[in-house]
PDB file of N, CA and C in Angstrom:
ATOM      1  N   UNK A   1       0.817  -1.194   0.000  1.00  0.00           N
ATOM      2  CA  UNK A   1       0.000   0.000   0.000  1.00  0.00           C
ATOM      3  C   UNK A   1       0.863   1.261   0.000  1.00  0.00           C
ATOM      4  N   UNK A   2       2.156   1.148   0.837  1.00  0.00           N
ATOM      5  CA  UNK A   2       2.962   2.688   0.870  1.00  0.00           C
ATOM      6  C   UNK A   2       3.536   2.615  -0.162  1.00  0.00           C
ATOM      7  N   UNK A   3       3.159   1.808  -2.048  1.00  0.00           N
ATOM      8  CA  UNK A   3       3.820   2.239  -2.766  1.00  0.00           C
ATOM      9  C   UNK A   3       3.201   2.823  -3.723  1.00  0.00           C
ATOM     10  N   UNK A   4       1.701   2.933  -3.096  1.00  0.00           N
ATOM     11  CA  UNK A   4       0.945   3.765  -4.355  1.00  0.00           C
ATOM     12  C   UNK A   4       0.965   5.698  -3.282  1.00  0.00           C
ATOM     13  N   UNK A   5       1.932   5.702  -2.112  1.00  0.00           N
ATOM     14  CA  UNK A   5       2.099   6.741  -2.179  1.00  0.00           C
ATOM     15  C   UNK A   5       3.049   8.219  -1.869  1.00  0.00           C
ATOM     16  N   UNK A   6       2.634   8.980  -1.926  1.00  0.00           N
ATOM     17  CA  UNK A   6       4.021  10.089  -2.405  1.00  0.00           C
ATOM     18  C   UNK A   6       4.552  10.786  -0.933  1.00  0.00           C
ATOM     19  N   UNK A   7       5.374  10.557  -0.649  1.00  0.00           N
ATOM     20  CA  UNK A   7       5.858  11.033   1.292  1.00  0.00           C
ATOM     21  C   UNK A   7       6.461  12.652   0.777  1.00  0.00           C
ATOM     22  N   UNK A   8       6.356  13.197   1.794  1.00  0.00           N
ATOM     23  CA  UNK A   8       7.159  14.310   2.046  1.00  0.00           C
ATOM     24  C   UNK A   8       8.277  13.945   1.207  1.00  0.00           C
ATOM     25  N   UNK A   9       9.366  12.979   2.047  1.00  0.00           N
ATOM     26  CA  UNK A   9      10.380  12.759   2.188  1.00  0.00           C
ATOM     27  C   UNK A   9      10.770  12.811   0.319  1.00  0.00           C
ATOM     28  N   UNK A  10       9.992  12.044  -0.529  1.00  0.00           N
ATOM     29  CA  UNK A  10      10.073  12.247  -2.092  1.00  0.00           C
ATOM     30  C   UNK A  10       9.940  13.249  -2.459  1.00  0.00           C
ATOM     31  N   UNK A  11       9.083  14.444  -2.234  1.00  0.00           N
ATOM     32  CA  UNK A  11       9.204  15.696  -2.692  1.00  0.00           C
ATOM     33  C   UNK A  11      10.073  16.698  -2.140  1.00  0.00           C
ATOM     34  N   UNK A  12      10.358  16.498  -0.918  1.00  0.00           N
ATOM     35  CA  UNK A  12      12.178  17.490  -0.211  1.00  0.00           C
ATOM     36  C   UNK A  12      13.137  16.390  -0.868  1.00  0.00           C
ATOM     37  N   UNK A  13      12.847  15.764  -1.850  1.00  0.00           N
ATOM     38  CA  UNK A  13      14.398  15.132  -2.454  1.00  0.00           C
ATOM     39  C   UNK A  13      13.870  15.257  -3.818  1.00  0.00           C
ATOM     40  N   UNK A  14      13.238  15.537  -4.730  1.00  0.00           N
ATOM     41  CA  UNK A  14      12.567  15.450  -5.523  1.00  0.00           C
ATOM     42  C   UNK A  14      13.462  17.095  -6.306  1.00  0.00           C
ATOM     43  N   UNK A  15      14.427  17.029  -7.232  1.00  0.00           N
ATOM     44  CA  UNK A  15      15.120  18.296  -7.971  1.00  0.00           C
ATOM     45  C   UNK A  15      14.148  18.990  -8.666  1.00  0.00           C
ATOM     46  N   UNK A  16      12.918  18.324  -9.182  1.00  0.00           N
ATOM     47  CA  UNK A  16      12.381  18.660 -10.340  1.00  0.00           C
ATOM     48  C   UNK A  16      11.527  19.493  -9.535  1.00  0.00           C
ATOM     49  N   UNK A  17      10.737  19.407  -8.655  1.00  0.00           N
ATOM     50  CA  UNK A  17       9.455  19.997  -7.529  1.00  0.00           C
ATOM     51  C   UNK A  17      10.322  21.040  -6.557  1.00  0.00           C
ATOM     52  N   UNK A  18      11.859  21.075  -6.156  1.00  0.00           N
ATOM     53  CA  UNK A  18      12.654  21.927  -5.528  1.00  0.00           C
ATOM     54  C   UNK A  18      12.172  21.857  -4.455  1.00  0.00           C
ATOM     55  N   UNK A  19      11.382  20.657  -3.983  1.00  0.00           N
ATOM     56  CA  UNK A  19      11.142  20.770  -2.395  1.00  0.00           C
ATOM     57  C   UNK A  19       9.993  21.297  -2.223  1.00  0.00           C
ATOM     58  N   UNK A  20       8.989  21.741  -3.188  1.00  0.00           N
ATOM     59  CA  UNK A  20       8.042  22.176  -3.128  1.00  0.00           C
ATOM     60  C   UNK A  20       6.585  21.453  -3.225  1.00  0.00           C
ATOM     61  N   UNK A  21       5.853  21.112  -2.032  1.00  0.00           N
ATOM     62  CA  UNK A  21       4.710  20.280  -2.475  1.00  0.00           C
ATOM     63  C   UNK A  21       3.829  21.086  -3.327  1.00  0.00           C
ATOM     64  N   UNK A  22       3.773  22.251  -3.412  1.00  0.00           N
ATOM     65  CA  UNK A  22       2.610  22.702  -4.758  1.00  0.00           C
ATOM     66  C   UNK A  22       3.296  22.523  -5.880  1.00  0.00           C
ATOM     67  N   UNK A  23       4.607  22.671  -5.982  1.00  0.00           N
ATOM     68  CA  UNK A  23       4.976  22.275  -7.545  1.00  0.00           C
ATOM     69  C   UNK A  23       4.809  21.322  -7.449  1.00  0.00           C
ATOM     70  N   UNK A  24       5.062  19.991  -6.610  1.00  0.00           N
ATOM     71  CA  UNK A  24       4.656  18.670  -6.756  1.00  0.00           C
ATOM     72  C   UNK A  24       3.315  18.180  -7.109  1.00  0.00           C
ATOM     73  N   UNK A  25       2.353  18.771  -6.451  1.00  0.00           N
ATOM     74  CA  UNK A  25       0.944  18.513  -6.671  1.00  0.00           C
ATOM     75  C   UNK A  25       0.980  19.055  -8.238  1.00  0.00           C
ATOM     76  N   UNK A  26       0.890  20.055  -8.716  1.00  0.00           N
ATOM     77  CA  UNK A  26       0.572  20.570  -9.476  1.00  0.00           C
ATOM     78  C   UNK A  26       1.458  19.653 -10.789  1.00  0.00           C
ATOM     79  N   UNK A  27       2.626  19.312 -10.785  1.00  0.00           N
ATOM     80  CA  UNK A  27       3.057  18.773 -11.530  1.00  0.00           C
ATOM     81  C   UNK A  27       2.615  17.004 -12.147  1.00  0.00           C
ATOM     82  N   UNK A  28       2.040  16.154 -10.898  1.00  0.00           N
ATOM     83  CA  UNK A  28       1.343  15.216 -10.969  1.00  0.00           C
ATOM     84  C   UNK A  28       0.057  15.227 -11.331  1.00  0.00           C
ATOM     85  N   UNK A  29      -0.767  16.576 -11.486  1.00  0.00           N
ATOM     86  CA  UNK A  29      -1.964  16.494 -11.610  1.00  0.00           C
ATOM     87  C   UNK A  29      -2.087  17.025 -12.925  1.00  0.00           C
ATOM     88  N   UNK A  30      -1.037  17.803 -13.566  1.00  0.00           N
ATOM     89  CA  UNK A  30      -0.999  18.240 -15.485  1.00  0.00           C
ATOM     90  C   UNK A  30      -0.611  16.748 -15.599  1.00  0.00           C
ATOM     91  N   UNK A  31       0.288  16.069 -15.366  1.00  0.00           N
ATOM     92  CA  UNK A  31       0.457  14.513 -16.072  1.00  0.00           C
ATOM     93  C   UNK A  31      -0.723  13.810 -15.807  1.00  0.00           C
ATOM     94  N   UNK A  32      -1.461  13.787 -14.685  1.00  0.00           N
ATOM     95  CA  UNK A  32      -2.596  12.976 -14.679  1.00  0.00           C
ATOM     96  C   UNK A  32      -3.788  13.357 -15.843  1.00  0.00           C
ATOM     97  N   UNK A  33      -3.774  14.459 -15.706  1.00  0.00           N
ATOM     98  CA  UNK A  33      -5.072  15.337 -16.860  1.00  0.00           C
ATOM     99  C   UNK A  33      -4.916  14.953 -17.995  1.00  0.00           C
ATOM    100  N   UNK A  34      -3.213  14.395 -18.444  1.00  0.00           N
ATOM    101  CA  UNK A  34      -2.967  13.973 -19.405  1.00  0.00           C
ATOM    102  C   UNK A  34      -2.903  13.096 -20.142  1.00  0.00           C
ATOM    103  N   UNK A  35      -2.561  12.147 -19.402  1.00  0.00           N
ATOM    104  CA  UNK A  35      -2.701  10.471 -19.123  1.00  0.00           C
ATOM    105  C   UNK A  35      -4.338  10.051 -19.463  1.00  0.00           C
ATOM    106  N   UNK A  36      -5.274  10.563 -18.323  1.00  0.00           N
ATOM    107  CA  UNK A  36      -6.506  10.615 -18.979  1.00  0.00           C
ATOM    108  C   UNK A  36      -7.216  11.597 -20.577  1.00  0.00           C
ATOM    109  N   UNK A  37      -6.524  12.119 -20.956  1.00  0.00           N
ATOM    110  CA  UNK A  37      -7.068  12.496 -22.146  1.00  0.00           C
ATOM    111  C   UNK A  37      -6.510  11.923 -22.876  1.00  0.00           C
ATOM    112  N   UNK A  38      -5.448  11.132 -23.046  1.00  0.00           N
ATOM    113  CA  UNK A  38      -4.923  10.335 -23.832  1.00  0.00           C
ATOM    114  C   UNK A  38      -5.816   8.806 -23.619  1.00  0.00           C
ATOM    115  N   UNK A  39      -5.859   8.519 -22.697  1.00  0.00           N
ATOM    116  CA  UNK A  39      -7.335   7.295 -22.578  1.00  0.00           C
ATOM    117  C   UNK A  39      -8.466   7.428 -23.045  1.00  0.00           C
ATOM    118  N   UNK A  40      -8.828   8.900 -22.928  1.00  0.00           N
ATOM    119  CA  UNK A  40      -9.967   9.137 -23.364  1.00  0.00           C
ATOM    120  C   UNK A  40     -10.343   9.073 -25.240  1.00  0.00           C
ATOM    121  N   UNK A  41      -8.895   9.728 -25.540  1.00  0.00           N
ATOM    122  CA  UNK A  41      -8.977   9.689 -26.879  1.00  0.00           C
ATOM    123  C   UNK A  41      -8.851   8.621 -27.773  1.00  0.00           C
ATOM    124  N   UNK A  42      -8.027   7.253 -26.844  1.00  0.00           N
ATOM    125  CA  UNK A  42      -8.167   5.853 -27.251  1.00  0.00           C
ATOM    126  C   UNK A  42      -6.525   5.408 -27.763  1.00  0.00           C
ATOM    127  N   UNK A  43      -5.511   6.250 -27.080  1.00  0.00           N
ATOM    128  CA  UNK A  43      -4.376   6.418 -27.462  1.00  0.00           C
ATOM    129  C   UNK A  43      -3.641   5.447 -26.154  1.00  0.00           C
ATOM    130  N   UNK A  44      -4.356   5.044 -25.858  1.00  0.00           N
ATOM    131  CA  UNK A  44      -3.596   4.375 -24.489  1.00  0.00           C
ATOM    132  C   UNK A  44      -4.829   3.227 -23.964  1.00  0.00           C
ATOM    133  N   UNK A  45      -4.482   2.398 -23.517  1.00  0.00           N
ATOM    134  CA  UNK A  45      -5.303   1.807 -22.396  1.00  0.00           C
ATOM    135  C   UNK A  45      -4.608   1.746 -21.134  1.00  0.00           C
ATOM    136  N   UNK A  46      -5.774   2.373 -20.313  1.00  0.00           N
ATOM    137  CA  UNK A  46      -5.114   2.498 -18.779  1.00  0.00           C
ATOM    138  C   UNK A  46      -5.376   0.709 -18.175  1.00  0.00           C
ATOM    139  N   UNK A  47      -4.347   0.284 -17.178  1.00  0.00           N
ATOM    140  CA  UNK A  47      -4.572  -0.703 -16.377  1.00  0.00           C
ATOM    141  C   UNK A  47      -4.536  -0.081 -14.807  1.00  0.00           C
ATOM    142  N   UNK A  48      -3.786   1.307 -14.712  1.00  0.00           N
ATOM    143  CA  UNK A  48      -4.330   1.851 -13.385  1.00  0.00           C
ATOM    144  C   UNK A  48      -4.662   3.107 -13.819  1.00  0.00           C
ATOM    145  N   UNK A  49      -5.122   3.704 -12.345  1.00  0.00           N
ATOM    146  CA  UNK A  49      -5.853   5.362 -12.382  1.00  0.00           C
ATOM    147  C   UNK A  49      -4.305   6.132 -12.883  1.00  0.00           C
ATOM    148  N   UNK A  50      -5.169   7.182 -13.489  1.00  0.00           N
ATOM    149  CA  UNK A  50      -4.323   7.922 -13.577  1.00  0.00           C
ATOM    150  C   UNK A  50      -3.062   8.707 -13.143  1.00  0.00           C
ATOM    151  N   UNK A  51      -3.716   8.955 -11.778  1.00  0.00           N
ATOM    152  CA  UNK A  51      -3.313   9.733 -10.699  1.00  0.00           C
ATOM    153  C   UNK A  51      -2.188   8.455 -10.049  1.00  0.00           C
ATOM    154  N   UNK A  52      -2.548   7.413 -10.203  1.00  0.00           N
ATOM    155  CA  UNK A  52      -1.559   6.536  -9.726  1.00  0.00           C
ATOM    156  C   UNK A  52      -0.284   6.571 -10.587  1.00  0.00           C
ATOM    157  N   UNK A  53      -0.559   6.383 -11.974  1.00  0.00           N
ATOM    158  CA  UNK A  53       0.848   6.730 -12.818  1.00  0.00           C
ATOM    159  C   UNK A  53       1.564   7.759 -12.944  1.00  0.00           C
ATOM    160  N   UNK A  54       0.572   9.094 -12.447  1.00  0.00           N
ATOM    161  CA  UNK A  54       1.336  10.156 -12.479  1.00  0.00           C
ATOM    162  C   UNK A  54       2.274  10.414 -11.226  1.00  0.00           C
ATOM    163  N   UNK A  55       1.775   9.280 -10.399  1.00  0.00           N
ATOM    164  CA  UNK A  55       2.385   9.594  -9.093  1.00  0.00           C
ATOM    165  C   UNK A  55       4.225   8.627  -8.782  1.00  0.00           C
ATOM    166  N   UNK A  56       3.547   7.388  -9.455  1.00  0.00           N
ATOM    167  CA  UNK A  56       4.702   6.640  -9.812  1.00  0.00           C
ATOM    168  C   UNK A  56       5.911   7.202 -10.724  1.00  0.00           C
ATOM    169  N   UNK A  57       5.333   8.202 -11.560  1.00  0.00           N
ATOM    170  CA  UNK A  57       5.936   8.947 -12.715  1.00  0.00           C
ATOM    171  C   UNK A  57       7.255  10.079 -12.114  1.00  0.00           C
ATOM    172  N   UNK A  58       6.795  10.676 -10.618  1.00  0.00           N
ATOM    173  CA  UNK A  58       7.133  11.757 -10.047  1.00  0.00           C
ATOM    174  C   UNK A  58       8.004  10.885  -9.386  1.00  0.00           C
ATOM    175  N   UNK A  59       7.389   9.685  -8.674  1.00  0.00           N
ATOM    176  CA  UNK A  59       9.037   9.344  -7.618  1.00  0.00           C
ATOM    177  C   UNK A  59      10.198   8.543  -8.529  1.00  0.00           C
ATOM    178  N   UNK A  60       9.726   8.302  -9.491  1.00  0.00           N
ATOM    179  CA  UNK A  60      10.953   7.897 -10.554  1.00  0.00           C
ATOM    180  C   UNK A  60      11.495   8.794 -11.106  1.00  0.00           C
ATOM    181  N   UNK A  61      10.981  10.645 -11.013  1.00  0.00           N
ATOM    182  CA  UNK A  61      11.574  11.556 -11.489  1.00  0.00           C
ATOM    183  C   UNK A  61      11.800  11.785 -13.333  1.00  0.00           C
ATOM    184  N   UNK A  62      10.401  11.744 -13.419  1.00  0.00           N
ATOM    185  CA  UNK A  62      10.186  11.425 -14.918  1.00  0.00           C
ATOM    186  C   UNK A  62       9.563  12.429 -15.106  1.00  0.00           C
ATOM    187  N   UNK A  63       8.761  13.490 -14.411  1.00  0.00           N
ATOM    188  CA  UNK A  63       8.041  14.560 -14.651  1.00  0.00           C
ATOM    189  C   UNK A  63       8.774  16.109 -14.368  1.00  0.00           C
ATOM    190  N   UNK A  64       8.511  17.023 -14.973  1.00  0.00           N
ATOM    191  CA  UNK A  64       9.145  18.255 -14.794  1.00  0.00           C
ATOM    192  C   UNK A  64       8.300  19.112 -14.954  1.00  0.00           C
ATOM    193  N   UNK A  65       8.655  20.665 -14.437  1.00  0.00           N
ATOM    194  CA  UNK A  65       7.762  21.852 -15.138  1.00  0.00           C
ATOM    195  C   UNK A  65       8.268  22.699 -15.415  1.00  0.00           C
ATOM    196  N   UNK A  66       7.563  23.446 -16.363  1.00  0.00           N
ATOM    197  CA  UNK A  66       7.982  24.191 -17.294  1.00  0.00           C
ATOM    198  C   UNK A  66       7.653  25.640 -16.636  1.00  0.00           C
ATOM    199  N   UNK A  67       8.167  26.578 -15.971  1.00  0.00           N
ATOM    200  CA  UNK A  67       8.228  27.573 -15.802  1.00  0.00           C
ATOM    201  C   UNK A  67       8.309  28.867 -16.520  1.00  0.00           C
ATOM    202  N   UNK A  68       8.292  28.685 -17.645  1.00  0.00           N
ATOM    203  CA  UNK A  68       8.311  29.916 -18.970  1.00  0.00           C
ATOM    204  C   UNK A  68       6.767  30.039 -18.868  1.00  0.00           C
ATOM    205  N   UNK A  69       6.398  31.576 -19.008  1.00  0.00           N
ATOM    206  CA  UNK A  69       4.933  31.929 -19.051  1.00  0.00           C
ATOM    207  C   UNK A  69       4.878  32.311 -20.577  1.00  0.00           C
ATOM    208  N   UNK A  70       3.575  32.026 -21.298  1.00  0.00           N
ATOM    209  CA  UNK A  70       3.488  32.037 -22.552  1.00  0.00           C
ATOM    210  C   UNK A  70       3.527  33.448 -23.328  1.00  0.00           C
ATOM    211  N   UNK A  71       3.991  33.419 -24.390  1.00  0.00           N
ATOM    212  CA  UNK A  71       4.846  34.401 -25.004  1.00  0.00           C
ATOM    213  C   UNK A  71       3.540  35.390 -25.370  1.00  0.00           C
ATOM    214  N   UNK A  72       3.784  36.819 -25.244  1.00  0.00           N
ATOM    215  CA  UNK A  72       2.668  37.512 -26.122  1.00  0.00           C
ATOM    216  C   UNK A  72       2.412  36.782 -27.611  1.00  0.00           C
ATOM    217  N   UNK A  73       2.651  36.627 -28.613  1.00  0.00           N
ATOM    218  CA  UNK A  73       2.933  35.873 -29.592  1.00  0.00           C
ATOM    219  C   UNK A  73       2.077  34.647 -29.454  1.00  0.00           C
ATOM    220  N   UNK A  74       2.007  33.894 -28.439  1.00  0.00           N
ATOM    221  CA  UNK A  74       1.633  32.759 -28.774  1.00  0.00           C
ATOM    222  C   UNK A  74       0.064  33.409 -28.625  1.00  0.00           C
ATOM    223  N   UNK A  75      -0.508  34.071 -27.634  1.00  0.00           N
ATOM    224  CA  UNK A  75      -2.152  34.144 -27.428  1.00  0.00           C
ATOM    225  C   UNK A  75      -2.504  34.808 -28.310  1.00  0.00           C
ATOM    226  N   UNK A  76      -3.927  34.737 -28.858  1.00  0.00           N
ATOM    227  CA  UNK A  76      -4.849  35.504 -29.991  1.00  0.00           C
ATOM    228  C   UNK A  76      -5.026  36.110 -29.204  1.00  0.00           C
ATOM    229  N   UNK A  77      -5.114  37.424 -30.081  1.00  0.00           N
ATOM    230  CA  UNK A  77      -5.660  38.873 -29.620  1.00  0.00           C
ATOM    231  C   UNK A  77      -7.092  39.211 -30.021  1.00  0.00           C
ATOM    232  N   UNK A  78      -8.262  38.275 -29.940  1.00  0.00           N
ATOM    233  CA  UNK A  78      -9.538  38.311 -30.764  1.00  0.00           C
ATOM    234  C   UNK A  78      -9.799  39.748 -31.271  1.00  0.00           C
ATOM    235  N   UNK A  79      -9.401  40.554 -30.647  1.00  0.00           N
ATOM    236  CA  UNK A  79      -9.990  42.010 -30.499  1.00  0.00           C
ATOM    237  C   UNK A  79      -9.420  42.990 -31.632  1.00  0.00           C
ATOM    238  N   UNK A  80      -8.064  41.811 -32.042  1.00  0.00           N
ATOM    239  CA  UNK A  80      -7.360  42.965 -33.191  1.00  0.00           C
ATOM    240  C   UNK A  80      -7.223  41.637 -34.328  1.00  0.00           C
ATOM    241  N   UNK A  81      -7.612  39.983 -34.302  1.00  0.00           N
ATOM    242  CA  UNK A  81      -6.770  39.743 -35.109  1.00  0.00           C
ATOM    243  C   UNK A  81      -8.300  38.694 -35.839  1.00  0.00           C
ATOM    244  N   UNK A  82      -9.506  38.592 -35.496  1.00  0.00           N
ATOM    245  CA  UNK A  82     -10.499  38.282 -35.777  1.00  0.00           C
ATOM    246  C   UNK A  82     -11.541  39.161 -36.159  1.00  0.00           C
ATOM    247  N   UNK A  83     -11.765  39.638 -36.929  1.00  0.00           N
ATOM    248  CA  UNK A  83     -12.396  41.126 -37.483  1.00  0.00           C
ATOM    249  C   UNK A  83     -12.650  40.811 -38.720  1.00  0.00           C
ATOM    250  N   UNK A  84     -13.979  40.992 -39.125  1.00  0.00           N
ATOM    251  CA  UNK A  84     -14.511  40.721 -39.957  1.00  0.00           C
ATOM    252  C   UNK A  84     -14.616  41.984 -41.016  1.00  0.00           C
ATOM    253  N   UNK A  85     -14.853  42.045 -42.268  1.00  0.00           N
ATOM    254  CA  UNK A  85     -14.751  43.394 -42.841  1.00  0.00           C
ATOM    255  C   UNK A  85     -16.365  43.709 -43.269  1.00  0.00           C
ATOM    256  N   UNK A  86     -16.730  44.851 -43.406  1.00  0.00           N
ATOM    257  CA  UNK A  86     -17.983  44.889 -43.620  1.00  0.00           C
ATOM    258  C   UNK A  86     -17.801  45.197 -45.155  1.00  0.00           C
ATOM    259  N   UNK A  87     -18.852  44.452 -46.223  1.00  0.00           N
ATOM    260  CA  UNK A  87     -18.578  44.787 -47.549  1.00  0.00           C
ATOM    261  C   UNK A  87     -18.639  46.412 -47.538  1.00  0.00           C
ATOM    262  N   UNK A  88     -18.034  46.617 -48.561  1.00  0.00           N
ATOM    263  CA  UNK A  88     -18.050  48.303 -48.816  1.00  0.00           C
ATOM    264  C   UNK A  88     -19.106  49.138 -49.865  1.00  0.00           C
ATOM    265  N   UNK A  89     -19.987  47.870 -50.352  1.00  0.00           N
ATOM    266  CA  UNK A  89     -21.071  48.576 -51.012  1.00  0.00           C
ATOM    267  C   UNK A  89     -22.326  48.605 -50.072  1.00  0.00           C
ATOM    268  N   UNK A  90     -21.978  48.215 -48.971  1.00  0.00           N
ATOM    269  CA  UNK A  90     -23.204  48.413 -47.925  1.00  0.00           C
ATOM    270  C   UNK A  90     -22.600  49.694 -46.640  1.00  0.00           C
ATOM    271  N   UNK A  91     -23.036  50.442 -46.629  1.00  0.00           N
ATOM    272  CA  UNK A  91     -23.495  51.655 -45.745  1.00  0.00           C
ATOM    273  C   UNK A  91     -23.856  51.557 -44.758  1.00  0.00           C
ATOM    274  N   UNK A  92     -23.032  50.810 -43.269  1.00  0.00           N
ATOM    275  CA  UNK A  92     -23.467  50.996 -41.826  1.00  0.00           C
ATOM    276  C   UNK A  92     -24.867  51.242 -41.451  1.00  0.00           C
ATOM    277  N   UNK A  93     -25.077  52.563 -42.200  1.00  0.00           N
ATOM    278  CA  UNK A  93     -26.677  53.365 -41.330  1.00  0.00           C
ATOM    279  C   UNK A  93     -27.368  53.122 -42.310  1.00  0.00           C
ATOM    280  N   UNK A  94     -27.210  52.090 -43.762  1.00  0.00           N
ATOM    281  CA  UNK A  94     -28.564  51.894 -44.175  1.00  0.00           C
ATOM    282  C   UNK A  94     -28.597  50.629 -44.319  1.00  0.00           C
ATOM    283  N   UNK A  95     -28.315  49.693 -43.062  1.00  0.00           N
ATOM    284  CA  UNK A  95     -28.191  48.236 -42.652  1.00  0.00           C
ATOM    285  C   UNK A  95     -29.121  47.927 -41.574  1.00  0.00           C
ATOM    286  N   UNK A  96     -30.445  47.250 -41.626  1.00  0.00           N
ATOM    287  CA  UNK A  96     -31.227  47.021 -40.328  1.00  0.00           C
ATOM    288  C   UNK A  96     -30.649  46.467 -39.060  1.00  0.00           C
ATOM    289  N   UNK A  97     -30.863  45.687 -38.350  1.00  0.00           N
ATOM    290  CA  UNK A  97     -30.502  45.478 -37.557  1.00  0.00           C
ATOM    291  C   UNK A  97     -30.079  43.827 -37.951  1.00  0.00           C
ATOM    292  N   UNK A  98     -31.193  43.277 -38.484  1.00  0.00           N
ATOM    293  CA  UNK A  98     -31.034  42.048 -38.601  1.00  0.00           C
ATOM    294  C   UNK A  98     -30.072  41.563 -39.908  1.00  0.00           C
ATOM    295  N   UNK A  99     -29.780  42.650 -40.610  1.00  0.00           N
ATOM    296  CA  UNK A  99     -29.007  42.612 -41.800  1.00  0.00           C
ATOM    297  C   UNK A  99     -27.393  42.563 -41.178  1.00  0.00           C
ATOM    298  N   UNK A 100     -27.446  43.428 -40.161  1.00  0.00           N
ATOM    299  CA  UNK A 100     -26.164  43.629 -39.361  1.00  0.00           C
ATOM    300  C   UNK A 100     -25.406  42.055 -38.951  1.00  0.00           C
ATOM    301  N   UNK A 101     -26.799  41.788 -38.358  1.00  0.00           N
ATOM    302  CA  UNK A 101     -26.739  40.304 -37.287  1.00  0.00           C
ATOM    303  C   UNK A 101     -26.079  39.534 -38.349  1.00  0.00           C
ATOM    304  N   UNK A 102     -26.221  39.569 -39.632  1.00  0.00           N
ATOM    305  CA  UNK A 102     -25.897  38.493 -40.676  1.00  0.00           C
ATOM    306  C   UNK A 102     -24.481  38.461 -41.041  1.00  0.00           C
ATOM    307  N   UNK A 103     -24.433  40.305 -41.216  1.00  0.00           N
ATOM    308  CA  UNK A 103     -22.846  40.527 -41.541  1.00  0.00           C
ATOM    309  C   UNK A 103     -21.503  40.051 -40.538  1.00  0.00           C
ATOM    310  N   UNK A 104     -22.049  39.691 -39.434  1.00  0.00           N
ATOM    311  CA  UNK A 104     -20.710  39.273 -37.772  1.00  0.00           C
ATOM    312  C   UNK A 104     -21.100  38.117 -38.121  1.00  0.00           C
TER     313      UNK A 104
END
């Protein structure tokens, strides 16, 4: 039974978590989320829970995190880069309302 689980003692020795149980948690629980969407999608068959492999995953020191926050660059800017054009033979103020609704 104490090998399905994770002691202190593995995460204050643990390089990848720095001694930290929230990076630890947090790092077992993106691999678990993952593990199951990969089951889900039919890319795997699980024989245990998830959370169990992700946990086995961490004291073998197989998991890491990625500390880089995502680049301006990578996120859409909906507000500047999804914009639709309104044709130019139609005239704003002589567009009903429901004509509008059609043009977005």
């Amino acid at each position: 039974m104490s090998d399905q689980r994770v002691y202190l003692d593995d995460i204050y020795a643990s390089k990848e978590s720095e001694g930290s149980v929230f990076r630890a948690v947090v790092m077992m629980a993106k691999e678990a989320r993952f593990i199951n969407q990969q089951a889900l999608d039919g890319f795997i068959q699980l024989t245990k829970k998830p959370t169990t492999i992700a946990m086995y995953k961490f004291k073998e020191g197989k998991l890491a995190v990625s500390d880089s926050a995502p680049q301006k660059n990578d996120v859409v800017d909906f507000a500047t880069e999804v914009v639709e054009e309104v044709p130019s033979e139609v005239a704003p103020e002589s567009v009903s309302d429901a004509e509008a609704a059609d043009l977005f």
